[in-house]
C-alpha atoms as a PDB file:
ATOM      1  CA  UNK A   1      15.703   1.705  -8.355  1.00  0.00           C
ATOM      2  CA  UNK A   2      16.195   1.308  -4.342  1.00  0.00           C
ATOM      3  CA  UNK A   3      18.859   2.668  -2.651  1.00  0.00           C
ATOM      4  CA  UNK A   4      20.610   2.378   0.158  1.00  0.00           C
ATOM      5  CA  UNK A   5      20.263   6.001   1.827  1.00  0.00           C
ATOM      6  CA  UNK A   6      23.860   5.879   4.054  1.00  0.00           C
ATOM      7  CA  UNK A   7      26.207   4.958   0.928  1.00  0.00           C
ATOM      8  CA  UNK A   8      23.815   6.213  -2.219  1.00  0.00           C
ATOM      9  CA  UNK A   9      24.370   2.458  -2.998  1.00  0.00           C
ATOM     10  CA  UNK A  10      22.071   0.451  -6.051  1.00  0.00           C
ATOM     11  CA  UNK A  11      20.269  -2.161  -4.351  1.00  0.00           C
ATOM     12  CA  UNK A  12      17.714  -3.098  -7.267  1.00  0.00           C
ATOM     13  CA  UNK A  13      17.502  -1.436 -10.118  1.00  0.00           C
ATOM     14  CA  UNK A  14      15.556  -1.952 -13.066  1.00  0.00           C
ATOM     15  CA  UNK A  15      11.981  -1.846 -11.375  1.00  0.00           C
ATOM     16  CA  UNK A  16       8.663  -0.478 -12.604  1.00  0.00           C
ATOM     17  CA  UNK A  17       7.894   2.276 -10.243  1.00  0.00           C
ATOM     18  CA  UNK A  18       8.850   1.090  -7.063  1.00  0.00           C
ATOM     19  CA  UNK A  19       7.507   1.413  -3.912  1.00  0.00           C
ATOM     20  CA  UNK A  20       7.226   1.209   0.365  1.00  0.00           C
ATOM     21  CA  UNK A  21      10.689  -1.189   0.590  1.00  0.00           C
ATOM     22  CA  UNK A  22      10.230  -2.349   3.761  1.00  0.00           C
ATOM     23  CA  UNK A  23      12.981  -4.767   5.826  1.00  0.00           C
ATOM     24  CA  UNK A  24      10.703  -7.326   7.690  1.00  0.00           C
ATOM     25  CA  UNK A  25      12.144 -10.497   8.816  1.00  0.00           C
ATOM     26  CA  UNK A  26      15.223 -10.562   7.799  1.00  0.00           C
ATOM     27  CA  UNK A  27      13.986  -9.296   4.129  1.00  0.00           C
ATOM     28  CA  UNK A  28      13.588  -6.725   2.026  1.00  0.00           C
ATOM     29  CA  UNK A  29       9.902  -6.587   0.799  1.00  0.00           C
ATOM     30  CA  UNK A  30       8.824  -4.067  -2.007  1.00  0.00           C
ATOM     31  CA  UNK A  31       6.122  -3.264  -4.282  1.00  0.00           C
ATOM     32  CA  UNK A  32       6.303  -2.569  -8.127  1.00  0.00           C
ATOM     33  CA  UNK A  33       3.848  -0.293  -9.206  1.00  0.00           C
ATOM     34  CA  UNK A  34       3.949  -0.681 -12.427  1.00  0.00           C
ATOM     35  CA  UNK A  35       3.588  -4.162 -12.936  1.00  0.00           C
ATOM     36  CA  UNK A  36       1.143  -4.950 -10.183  1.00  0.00           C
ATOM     37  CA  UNK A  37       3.821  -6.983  -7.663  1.00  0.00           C
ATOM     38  CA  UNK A  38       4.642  -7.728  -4.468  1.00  0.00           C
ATOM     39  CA  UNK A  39       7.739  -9.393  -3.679  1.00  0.00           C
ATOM     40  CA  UNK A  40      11.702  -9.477  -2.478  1.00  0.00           C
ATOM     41  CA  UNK A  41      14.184  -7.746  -3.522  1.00  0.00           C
ATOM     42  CA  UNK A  42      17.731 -10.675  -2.885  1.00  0.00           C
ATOM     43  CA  UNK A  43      20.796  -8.622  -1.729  1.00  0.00           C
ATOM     44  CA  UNK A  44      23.000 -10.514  -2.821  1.00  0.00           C
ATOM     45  CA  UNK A  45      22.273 -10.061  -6.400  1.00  0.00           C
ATOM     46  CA  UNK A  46      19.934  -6.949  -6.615  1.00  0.00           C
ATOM     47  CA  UNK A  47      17.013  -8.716  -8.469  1.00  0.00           C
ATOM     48  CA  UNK A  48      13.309  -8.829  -7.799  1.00  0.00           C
ATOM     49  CA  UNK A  49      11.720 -12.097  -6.711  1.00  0.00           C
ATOM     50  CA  UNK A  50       8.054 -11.796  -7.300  1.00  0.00           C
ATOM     51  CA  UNK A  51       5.810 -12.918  -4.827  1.00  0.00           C
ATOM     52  CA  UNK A  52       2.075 -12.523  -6.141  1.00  0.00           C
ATOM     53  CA  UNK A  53       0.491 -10.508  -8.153  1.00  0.00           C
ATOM     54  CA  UNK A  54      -2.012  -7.431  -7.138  1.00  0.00           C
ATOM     55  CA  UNK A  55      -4.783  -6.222  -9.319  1.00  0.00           C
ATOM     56  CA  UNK A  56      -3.959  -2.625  -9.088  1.00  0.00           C
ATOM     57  CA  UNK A  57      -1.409   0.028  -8.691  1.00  0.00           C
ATOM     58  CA  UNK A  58       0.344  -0.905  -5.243  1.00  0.00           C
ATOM     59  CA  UNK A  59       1.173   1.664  -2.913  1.00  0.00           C
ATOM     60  CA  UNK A  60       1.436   1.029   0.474  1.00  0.00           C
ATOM     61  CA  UNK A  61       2.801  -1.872   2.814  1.00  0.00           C
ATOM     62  CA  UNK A  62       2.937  -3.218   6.565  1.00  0.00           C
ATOM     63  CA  UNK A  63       2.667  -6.109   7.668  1.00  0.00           C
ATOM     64  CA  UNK A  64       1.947  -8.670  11.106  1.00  0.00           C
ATOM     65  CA  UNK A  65       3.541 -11.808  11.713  1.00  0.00           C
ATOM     66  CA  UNK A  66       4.172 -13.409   8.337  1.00  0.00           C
ATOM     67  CA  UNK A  67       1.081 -11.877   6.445  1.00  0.00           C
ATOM     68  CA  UNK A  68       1.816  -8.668   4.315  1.00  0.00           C
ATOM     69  CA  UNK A  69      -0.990  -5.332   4.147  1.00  0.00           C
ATOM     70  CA  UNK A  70      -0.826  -3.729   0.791  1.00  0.00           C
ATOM     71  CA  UNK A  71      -2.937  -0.828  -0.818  1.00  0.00           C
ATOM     72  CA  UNK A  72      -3.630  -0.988  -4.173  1.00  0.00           C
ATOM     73  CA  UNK A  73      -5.750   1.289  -6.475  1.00  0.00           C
ATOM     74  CA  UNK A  74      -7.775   2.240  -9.361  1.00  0.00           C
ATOM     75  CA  UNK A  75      -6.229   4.171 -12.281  1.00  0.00           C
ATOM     76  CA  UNK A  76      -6.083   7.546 -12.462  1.00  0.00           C
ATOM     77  CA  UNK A  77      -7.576   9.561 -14.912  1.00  0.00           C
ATOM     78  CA  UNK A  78      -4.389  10.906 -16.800  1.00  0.00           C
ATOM     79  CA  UNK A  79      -1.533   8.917 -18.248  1.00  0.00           C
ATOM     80  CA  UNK A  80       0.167   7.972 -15.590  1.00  0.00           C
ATOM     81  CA  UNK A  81      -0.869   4.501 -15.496  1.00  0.00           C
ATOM     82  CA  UNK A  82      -0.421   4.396 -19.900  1.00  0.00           C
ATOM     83  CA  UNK A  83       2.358   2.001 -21.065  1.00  0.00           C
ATOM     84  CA  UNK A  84       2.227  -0.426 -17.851  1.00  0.00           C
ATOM     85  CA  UNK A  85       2.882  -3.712 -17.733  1.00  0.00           C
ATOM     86  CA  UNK A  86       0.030  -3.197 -14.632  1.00  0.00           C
ATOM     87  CA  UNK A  87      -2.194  -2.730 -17.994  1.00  0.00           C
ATOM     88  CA  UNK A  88      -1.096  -5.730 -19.782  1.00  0.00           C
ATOM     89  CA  UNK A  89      -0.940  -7.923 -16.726  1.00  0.00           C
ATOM     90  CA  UNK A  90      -4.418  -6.927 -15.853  1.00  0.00           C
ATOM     91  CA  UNK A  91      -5.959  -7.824 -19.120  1.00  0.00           C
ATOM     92  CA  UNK A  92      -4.116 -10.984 -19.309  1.00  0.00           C
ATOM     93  CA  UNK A  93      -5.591 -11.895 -16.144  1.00  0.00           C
ATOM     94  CA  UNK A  94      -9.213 -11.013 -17.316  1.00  0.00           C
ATOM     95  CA  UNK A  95      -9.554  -8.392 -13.848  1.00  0.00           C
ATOM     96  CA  UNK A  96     -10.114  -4.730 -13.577  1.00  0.00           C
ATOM     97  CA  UNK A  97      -7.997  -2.646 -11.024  1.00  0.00           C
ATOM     98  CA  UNK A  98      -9.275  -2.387  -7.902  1.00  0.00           C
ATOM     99  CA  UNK A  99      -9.069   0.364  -5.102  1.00  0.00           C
ATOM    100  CA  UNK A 100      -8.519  -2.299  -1.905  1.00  0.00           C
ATOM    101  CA  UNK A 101      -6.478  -3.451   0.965  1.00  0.00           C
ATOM    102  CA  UNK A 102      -5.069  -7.250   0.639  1.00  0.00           C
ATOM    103  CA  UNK A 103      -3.609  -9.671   2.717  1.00  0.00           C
ATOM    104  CA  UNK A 104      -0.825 -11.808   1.664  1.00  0.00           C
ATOM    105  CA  UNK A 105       0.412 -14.849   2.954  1.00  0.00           C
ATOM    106  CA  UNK A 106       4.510 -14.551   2.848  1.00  0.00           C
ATOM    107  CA  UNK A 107       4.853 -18.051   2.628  1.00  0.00           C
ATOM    108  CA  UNK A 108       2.710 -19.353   0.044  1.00  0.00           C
ATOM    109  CA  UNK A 109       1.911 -15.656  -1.653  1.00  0.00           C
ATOM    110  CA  UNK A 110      -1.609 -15.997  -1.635  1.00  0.00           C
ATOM    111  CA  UNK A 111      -4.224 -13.150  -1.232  1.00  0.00           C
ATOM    112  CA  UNK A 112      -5.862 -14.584   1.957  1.00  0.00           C
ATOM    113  CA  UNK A 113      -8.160 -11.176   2.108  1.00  0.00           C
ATOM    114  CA  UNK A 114      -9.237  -8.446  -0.016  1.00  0.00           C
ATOM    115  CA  UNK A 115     -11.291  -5.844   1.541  1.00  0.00           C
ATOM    116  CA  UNK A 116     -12.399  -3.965  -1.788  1.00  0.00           C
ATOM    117  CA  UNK A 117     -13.348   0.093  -0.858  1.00  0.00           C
ATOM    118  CA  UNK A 118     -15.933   1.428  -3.021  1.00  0.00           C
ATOM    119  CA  UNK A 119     -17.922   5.010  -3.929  1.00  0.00           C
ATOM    120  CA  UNK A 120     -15.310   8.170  -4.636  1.00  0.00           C
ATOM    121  CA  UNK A 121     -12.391   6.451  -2.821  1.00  0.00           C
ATOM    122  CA  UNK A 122     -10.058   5.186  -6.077  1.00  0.00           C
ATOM    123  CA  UNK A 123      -6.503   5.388  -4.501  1.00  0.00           C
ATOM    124  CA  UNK A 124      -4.694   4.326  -1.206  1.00  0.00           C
ATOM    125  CA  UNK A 125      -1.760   5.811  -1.151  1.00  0.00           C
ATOM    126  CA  UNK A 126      -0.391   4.077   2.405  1.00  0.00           C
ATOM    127  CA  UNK A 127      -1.094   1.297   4.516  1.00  0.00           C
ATOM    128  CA  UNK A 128      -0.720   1.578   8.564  1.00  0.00           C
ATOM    129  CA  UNK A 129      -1.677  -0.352  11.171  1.00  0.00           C
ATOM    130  CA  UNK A 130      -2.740   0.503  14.652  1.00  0.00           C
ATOM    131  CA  UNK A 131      -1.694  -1.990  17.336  1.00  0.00           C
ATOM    132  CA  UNK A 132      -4.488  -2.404  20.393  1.00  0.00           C
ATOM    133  CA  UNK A 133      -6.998  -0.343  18.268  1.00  0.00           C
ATOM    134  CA  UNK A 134     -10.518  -2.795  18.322  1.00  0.00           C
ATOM    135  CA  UNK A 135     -13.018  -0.727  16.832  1.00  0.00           C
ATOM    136  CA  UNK A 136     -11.488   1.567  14.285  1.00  0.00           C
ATOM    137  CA  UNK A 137     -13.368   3.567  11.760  1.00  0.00           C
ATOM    138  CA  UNK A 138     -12.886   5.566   8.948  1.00  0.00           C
ATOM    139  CA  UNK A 139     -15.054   9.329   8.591  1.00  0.00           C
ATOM    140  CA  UNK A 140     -15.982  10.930   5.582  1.00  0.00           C
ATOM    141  CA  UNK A 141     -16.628  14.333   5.801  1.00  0.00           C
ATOM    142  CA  UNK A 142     -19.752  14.426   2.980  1.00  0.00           C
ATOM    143  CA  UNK A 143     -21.647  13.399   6.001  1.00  0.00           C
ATOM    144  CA  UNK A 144     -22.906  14.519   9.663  1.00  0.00           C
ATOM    145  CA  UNK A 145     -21.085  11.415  11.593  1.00  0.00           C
ATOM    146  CA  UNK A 146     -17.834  13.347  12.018  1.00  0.00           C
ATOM    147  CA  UNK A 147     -19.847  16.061  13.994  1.00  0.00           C
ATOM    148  CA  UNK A 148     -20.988  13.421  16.194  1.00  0.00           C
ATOM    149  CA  UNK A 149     -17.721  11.518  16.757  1.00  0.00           C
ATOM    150  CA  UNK A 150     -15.516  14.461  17.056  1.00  0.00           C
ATOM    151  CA  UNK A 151     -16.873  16.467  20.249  1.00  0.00           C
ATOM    152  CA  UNK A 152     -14.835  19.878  20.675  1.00  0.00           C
ATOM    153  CA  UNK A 153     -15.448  19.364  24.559  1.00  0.00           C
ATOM    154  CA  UNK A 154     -13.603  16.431  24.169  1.00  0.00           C
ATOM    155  CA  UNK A 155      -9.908  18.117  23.397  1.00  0.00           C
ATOM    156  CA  UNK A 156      -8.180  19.223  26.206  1.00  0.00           C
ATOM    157  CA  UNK A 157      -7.629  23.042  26.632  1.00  0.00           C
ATOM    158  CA  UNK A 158      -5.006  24.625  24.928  1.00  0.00           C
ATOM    159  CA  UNK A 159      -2.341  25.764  27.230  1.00  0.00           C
ATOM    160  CA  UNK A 160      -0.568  29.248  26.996  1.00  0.00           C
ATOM    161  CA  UNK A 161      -3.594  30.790  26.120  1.00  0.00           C
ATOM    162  CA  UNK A 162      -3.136  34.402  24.113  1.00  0.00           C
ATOM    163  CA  UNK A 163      -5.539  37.588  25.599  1.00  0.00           C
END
């Protein structure tokens, strides 16, 4: 369920594992985890408007302008993900779950982008963006590049120094 944190208040209930409710626009956006969706919750009556479907587990939302950014990922290696309607929905559709960041168009619901993350990486667990940011990058740390792009002379000195 959502609630509202002031009053303790039921906003939706009902949901498959629910997740990042975010107010954008006017609207209360929101992801169900356990059936793959991304949609709106109404507040006048509490229910779930589906927007699109997601072919994964979907954690993780922002969003710029009228385009949504959602995580979604692979299935874990437990049970978690046993007994979803993420499962069914997934088979029905004739797709595997994917570990990936899409775009979605508010207004029409379609995935406009995918950007699909391979290798170890199986699970986002957030989405944020980074205004003014033109070249960002992402360090792994089974590598040497994070030597080379993190230079200790770089930070500034710490200040209250202990002798």
């Amino acid at each position: 369920m959502v609630l509202e944190v002031p009053t303790g208040e039921v906003v939706a209930g009902g949901l498959s594992m629910p997740h990042s409710p975010r107010l954008h626009q006017g609207t209360l956006w929101m992801l169900q985890a356990g059936t793959g969706e991304f949609g709106r919750i109404d507040l006048a009556t509490g229910k779930f408007e589906p927007v699109c479907f997601l072919p994964g587990f979907a954690r993780g939302l922002a969003f710029v302008g009228d385009y949504a950014v959602i995580g979604i990922s692979r299935p874990r290696e437990n049970r978690t993900f046993e007994g979803l309607v993420l499962n069914e929905r997934l088979q029905a559709e004739g797709v595997s779950a994917q570990c990936a960041i899409c775009i979605v168009n508010l207004r029409t619901g379609d995935i406009e982008h995918r950007l699909e993350i391979g290798g170890i990486v199986e699970e986002i667990y957030d989405v944020n963006l980074l205004p003014g940011v033109i070249r960002p990058m992402a360090l792994g740390f089974r590598n040497d590049e994070i030597r080379f792009a993190v230079k200790p002379e770089a930070l500034p000195e710490p200040t209250g120094a202990m002798n």
